[in-house]
N, C-alpha and C. Protein backbone atom coordinates (compact mmCIF):
# COMPACT_ATOMS: atom_id res chain seq x y z
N UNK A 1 -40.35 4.26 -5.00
CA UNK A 1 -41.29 4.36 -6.11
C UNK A 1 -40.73 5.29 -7.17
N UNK A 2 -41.00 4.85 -8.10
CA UNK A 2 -40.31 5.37 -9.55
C UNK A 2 -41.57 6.88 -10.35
N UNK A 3 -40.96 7.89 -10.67
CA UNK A 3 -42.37 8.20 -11.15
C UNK A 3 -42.50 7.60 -12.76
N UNK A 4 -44.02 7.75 -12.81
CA UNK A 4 -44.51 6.82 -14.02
C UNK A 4 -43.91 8.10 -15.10
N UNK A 5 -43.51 7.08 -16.58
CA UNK A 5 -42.88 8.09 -17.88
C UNK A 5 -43.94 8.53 -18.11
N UNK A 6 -43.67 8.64 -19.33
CA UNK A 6 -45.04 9.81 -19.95
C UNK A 6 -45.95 8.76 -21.00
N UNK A 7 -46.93 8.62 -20.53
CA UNK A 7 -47.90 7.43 -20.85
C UNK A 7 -48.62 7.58 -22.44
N UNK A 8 -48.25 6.91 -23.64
CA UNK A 8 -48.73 6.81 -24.92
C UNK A 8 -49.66 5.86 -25.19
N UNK A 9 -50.69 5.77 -25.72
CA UNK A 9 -51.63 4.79 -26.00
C UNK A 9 -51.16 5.32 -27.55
N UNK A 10 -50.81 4.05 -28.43
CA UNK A 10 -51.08 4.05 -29.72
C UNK A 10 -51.91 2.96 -29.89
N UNK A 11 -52.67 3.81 -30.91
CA UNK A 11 -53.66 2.68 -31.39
C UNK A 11 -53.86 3.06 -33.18
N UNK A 12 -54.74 2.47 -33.98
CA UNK A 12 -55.60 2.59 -35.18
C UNK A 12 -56.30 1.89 -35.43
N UNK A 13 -57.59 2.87 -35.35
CA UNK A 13 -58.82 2.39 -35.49
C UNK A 13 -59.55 2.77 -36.72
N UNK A 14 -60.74 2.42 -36.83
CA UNK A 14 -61.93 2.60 -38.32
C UNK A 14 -62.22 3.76 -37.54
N UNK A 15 -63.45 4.16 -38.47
CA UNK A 15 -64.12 5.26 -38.81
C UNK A 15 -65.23 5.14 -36.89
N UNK A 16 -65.41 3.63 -36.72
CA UNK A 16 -66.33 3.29 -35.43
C UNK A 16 -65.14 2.64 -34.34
N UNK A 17 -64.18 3.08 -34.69
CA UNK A 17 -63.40 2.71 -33.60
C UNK A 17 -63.04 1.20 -33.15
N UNK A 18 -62.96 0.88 -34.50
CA UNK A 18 -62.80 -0.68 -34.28
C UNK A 18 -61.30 -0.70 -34.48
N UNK A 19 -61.12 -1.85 -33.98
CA UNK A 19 -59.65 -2.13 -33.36
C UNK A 19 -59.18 -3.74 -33.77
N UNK A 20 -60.24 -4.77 -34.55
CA UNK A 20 -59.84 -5.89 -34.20
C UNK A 20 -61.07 -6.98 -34.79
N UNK A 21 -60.62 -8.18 -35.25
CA UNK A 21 -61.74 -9.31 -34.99
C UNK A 21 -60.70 -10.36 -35.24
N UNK A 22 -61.47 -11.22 -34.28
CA UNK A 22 -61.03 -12.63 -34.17
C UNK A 22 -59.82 -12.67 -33.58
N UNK A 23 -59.14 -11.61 -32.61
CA UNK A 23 -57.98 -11.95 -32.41
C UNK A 23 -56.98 -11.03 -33.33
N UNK A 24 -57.09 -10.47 -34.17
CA UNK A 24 -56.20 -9.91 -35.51
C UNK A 24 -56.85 -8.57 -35.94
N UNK A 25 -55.61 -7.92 -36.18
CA UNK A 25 -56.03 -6.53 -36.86
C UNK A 25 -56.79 -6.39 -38.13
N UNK A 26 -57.66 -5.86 -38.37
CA UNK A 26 -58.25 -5.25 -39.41
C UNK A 26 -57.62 -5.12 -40.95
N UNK A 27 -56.59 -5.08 -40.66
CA UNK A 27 -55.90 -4.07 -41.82
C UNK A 27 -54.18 -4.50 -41.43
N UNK A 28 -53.77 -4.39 -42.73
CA UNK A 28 -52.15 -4.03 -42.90
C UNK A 28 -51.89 -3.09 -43.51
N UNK A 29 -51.19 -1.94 -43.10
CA UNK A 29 -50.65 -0.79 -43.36
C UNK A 29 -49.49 -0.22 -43.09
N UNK A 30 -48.58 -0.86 -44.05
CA UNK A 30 -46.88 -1.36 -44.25
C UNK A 30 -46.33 0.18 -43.53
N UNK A 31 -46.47 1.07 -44.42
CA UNK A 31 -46.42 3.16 -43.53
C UNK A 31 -46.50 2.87 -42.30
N UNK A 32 -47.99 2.30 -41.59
CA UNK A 32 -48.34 2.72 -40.71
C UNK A 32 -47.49 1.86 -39.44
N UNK A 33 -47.23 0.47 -39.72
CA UNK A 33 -46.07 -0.53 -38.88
C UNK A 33 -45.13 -0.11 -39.01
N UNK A 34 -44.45 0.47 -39.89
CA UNK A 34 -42.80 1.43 -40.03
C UNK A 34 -43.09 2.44 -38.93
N UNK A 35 -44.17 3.40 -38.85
CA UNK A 35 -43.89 4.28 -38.24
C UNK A 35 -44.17 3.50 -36.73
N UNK A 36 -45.04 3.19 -36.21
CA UNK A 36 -44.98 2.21 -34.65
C UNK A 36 -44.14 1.63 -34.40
N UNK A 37 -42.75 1.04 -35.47
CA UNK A 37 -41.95 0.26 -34.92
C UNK A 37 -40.70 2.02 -34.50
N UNK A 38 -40.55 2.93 -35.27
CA UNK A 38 -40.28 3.67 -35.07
C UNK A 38 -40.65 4.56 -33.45
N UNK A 39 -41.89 4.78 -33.51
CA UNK A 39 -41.80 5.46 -32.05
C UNK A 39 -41.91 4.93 -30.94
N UNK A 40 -42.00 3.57 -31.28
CA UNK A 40 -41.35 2.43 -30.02
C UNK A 40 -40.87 2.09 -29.75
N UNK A 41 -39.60 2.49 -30.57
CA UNK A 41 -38.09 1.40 -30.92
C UNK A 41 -37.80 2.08 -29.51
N UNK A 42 -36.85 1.33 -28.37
CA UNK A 42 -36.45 2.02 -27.39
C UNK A 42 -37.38 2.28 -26.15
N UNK A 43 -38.41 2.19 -26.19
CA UNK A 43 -39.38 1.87 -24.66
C UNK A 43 -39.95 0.81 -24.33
N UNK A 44 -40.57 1.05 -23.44
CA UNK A 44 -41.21 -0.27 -23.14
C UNK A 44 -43.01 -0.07 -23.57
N UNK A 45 -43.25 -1.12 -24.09
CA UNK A 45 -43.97 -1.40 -24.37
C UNK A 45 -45.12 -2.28 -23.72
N UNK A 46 -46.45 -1.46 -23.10
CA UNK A 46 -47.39 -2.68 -22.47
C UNK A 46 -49.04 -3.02 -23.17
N UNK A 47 -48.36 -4.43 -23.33
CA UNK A 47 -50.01 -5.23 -23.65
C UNK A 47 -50.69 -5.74 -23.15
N UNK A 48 -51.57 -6.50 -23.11
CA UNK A 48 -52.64 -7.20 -22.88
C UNK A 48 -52.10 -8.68 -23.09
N UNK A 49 -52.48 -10.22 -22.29
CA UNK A 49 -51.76 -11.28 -22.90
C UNK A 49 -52.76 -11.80 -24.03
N UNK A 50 -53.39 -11.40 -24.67
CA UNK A 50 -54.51 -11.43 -25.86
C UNK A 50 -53.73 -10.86 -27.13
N UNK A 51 -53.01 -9.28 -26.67
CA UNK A 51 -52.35 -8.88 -27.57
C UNK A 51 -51.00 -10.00 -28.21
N UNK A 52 -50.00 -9.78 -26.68
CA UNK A 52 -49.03 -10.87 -26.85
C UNK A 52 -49.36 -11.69 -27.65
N UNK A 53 -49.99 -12.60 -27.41
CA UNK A 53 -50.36 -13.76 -28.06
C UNK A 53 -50.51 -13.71 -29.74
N UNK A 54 -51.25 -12.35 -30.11
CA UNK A 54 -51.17 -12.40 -31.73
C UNK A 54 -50.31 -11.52 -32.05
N UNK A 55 -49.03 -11.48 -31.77
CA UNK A 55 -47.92 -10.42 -32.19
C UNK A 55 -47.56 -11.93 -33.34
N UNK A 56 -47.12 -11.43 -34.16
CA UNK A 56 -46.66 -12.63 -35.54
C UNK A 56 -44.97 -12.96 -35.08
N UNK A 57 -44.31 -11.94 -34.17
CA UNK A 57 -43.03 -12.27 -34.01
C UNK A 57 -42.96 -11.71 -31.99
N UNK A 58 -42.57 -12.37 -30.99
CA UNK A 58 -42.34 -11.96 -30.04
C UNK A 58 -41.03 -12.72 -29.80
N UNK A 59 -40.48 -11.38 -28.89
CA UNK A 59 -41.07 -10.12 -28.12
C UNK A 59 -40.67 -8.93 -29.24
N UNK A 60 -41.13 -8.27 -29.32
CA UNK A 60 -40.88 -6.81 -30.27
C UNK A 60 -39.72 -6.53 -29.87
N UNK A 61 -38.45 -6.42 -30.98
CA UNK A 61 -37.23 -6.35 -30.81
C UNK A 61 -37.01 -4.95 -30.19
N UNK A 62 -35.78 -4.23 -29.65
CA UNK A 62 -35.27 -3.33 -29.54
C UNK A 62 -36.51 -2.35 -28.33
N UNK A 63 -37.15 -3.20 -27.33
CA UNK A 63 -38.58 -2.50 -26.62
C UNK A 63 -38.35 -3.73 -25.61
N UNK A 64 -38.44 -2.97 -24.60
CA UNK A 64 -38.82 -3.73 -22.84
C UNK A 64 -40.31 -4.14 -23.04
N UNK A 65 -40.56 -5.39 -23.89
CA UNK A 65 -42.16 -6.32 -23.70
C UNK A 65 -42.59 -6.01 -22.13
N UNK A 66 -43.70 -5.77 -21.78
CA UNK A 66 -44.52 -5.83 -20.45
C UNK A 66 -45.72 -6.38 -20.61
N UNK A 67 -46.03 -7.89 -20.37
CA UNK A 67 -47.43 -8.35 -20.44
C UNK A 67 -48.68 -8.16 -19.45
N UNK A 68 -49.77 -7.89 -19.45
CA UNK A 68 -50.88 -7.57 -18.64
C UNK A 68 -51.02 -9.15 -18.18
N UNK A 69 -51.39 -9.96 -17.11
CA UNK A 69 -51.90 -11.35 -17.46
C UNK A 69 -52.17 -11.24 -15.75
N UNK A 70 -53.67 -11.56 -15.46
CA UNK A 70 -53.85 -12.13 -14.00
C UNK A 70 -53.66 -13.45 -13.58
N UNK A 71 -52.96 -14.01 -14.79
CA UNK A 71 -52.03 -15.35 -14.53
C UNK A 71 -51.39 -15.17 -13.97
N UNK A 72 -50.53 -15.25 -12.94
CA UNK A 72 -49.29 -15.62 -12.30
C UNK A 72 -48.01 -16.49 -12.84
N UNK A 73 -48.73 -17.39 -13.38
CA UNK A 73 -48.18 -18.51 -13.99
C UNK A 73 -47.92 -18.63 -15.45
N UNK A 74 -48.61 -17.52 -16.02
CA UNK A 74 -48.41 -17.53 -17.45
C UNK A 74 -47.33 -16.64 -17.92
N UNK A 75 -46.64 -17.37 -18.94
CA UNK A 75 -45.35 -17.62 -19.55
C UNK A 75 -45.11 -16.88 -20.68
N UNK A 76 -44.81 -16.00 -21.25
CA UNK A 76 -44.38 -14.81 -22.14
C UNK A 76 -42.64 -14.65 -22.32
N UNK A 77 -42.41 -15.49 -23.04
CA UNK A 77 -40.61 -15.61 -23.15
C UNK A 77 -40.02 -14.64 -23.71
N UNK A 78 -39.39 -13.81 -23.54
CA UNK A 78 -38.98 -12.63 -23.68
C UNK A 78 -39.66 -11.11 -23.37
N UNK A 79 -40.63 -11.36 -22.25
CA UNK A 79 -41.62 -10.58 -21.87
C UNK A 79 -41.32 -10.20 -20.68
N UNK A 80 -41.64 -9.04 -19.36
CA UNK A 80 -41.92 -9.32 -18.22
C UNK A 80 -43.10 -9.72 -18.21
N UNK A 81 -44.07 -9.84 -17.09
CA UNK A 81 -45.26 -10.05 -16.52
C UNK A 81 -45.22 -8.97 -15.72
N UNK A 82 -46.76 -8.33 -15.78
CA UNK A 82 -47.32 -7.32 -14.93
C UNK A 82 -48.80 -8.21 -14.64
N UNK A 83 -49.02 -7.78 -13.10
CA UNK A 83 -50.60 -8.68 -13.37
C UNK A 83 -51.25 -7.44 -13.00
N UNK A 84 -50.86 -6.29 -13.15
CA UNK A 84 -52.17 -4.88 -13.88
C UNK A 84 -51.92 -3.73 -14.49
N UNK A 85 -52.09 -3.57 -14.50
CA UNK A 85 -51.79 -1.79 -15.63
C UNK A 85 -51.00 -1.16 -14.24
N UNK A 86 -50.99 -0.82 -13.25
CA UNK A 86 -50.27 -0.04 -12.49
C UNK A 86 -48.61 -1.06 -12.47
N UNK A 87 -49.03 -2.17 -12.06
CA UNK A 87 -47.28 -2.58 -11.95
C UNK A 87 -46.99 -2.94 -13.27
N UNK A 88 -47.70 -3.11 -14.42
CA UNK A 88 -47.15 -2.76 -15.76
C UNK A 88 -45.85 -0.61 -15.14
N UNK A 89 -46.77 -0.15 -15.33
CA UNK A 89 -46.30 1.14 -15.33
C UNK A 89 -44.91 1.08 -14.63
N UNK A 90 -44.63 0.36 -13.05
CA UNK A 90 -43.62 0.08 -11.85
C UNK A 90 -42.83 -0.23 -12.32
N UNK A 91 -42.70 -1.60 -13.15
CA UNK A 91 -41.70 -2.04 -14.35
C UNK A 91 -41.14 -0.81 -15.45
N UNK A 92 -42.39 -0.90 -15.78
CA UNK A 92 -41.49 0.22 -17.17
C UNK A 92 -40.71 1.61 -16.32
N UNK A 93 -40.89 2.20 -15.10
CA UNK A 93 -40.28 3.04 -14.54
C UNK A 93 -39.20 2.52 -14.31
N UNK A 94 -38.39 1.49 -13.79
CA UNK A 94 -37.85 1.16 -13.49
C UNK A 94 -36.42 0.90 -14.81
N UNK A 95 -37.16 0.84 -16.13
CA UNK A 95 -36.65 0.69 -16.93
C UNK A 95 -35.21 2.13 -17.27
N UNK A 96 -36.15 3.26 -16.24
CA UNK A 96 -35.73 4.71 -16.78
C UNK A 96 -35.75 5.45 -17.91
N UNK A 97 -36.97 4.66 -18.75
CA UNK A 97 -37.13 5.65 -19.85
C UNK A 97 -38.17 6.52 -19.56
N UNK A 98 -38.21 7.64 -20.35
CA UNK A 98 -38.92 8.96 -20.40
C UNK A 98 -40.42 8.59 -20.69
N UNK A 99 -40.83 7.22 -21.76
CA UNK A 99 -41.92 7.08 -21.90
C UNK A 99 -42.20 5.90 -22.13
N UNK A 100 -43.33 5.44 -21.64
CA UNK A 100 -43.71 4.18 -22.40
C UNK A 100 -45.36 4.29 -23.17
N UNK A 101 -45.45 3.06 -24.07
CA UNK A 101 -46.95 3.37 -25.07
C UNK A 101 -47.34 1.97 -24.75
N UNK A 102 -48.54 2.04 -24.70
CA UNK A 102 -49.68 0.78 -24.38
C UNK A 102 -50.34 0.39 -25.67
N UNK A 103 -50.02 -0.53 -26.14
CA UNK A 103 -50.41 -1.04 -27.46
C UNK A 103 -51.38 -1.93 -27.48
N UNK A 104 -52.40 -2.32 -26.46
CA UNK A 104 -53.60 -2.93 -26.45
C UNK A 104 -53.69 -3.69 -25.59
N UNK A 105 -54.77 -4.90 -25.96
CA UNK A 105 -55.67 -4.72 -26.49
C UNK A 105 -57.08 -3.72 -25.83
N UNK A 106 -58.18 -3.96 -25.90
CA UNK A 106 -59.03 -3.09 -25.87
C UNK A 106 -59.45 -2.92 -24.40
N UNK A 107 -58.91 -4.11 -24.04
CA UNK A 107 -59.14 -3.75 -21.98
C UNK A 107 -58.37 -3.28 -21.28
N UNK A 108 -57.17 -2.91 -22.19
CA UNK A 108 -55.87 -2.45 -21.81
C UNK A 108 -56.05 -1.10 -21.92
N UNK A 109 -56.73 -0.61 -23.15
CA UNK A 109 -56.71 0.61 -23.78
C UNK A 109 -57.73 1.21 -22.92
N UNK A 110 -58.99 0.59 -22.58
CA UNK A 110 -60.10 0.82 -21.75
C UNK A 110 -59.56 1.67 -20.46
N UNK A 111 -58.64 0.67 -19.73
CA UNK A 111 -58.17 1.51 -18.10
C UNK A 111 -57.03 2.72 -18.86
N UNK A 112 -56.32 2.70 -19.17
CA UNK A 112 -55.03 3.59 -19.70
C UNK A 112 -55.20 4.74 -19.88
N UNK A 113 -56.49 4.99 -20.43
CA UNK A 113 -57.24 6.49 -21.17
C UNK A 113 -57.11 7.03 -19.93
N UNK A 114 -57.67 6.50 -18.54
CA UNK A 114 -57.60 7.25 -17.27
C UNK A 114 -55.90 7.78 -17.17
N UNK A 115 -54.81 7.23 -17.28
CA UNK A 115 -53.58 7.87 -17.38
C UNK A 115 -52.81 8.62 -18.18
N UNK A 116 -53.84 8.62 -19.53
CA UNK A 116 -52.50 8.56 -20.62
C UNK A 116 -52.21 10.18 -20.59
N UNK A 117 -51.36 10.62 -21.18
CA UNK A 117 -51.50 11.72 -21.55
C UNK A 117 -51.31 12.18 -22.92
N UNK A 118 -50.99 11.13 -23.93
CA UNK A 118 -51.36 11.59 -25.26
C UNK A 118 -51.83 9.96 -26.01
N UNK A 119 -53.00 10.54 -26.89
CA UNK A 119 -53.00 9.48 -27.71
C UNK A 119 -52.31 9.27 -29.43
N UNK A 120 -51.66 8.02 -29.42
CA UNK A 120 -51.27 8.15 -31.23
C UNK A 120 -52.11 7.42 -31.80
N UNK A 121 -53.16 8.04 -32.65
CA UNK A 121 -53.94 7.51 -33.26
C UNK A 121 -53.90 7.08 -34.96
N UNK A 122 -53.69 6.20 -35.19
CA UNK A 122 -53.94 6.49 -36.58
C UNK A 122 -55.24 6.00 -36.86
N UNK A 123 -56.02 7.05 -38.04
CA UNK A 123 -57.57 7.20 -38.28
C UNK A 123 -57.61 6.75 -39.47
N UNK A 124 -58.06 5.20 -39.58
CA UNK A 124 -58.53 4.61 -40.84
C UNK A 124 -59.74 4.69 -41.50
N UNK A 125 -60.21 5.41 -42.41
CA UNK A 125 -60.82 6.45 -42.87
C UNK A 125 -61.61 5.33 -43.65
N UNK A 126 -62.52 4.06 -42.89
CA UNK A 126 -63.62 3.32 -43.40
C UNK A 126 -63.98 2.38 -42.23
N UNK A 127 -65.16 1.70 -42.63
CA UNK A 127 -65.83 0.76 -41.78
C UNK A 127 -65.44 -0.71 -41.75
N UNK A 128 -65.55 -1.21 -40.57
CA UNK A 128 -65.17 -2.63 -40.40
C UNK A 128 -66.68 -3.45 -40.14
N UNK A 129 -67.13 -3.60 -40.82
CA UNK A 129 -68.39 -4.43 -39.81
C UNK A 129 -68.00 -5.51 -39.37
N UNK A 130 -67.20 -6.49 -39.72
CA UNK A 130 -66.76 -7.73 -39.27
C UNK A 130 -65.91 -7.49 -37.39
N UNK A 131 -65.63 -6.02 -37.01
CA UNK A 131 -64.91 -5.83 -36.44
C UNK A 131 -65.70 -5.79 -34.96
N UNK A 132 -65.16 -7.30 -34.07
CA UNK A 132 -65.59 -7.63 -32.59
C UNK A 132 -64.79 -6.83 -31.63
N UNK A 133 -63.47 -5.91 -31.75
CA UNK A 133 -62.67 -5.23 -30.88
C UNK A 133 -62.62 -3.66 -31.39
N UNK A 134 -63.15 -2.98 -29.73
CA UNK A 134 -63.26 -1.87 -30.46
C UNK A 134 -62.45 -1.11 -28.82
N UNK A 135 -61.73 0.71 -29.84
CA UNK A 135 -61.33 1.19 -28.79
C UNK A 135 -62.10 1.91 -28.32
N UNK A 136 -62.00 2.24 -27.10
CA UNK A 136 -63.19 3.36 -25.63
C UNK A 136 -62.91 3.89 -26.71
N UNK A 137 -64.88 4.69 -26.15
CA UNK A 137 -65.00 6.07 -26.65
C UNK A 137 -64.47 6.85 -25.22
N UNK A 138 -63.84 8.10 -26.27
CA UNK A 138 -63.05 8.94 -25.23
C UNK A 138 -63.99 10.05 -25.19
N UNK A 139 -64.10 11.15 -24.11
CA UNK A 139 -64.87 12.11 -24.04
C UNK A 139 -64.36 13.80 -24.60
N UNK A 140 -65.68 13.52 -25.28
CA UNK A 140 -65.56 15.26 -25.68
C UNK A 140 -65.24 16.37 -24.96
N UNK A 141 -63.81 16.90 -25.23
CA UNK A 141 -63.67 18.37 -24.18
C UNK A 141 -62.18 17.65 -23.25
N UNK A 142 -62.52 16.28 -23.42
CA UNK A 142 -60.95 15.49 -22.52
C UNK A 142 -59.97 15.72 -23.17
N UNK A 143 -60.00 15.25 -24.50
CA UNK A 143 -58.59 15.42 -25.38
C UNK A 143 -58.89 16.47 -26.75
N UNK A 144 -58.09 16.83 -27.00
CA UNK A 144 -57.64 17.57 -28.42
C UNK A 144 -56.69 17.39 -29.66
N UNK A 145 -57.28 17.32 -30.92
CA UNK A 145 -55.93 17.31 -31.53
C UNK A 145 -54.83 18.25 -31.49
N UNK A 146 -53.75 18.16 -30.87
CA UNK A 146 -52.57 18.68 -31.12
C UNK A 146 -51.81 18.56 -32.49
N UNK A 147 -51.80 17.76 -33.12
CA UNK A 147 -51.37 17.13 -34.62
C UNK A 147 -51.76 16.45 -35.39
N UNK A 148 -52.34 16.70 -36.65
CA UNK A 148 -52.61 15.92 -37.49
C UNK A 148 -51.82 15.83 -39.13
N UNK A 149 -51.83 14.86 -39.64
CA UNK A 149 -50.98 14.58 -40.49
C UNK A 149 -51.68 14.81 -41.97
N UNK A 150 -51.27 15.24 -42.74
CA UNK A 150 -52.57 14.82 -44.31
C UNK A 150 -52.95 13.15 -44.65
N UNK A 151 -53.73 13.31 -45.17
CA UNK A 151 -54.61 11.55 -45.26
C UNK A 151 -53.36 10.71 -46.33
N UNK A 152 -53.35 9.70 -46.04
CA UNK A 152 -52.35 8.95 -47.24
C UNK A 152 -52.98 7.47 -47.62
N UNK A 153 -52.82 7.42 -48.62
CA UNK A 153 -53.33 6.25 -48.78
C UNK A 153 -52.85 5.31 -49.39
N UNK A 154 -52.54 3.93 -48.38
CA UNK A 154 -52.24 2.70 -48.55
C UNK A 154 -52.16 2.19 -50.37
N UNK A 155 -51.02 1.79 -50.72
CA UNK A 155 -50.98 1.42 -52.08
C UNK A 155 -51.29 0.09 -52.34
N UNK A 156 -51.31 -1.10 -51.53
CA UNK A 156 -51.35 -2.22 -51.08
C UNK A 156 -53.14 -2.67 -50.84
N UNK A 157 -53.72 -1.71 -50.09
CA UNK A 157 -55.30 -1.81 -49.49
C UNK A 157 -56.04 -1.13 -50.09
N UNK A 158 -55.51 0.00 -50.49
CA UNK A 158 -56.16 1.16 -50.99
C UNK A 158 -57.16 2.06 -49.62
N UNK A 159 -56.56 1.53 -48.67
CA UNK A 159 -57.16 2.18 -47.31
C UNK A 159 -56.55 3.94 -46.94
N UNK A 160 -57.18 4.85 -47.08
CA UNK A 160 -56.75 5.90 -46.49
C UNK A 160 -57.07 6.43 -44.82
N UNK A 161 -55.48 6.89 -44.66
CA UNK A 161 -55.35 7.21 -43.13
C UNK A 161 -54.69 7.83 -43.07
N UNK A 162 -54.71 8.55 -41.57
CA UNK A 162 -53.97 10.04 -41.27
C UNK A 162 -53.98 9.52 -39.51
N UNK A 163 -52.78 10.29 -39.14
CA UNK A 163 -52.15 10.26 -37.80
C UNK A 163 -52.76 11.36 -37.41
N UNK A 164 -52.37 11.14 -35.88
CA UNK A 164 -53.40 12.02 -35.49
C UNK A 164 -52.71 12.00 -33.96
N UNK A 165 -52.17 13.20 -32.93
CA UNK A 165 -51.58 13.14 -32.15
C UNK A 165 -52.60 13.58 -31.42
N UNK A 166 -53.38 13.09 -30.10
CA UNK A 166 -54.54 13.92 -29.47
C UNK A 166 -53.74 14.29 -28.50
N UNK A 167 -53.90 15.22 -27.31
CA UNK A 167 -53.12 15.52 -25.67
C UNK A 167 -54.21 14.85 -25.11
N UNK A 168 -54.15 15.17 -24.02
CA UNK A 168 -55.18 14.92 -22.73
C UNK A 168 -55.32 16.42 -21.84
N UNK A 169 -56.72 17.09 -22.25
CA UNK A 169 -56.84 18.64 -21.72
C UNK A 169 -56.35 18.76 -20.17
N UNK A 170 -56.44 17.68 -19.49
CA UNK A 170 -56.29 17.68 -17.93
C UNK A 170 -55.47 16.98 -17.17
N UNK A 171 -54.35 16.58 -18.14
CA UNK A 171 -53.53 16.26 -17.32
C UNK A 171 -52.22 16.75 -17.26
């Protein structure tokens, strides 16, 4: 047994923690995909096969893909298959990198919070009402900001957002 890297949930959410509708993100935020392709370039990466499925280009170049799927049988070409968040983790150990980040979707993000030990959040600083995918609420006193970034705002959307590095107080 491998020990597990150091577990990242990135996510960005609204103001209510929305994450999503119809399958598709909320928002494009050209900054904010530069910087995720950046602190992912080089690990492995685990999703959800919901996520997979609406990536616009798979598998995410230069990142060990790991799909969630209680398919057996389902097919992710340039992906492994994990059929749960723990042998997701078995795989990416195996990989020998220092860390891997869980990039969704919201049932993914749901179990993970129990492991993670930091979250990358970026905080999109408005409301989605259209928005059917949302991330756990996390508990008060569990995590802290360790880092936050000044607000910037999207030239393209006119959406303002700020990063936001939380820890996990207890782990």
């Amino acid at each position: 047994m491998h020990s597990i890297p150091q577990t990242i949930i990135i996510v960005a959410t609204g103001r209510n923690r929305e994450i999503g509708a119809g399958g598709d993100l909320l928002w494009h935020l050209s900054g904010d995909l530069r910087r995720f392709k950046e602190l992912t370039m080089g690990y492995p990466v685990v999703m959800g096969r919901k996520t997979w499925e609406s990536l616009p280009k798979k598998p995410l170049t230069g990142r060990d893909n790991i799909v969630i799927s209680r398919n057996s049988n389902y097919n992710a070409p340039g992906a492994r298959l994990a059929s749960s968040l723990p042998e997701a983790f078995e795989i990416a150990a195996q990989t020998g990198a220092e860390k891997i980040f869980i990039i969704g979707g919201a049932s993914v993000y749901r179990e993970a919070v129990g492991y993670a030990d930091t979250i990358d959040l970026t905080f999109v600083d408005a409301d989605f009402p259209q928005a059917d995918t949302f991330f756990p609420e996390i508990l008060d006193g569990e995590w802290e900001i360790a880092e936050e970034s000044a607000p910037v705002t999207d030239p393209k959307s006119g959406l303002t957002y700020q990063h936001r590095t939380l820890r996990c107080v207890n782990r």
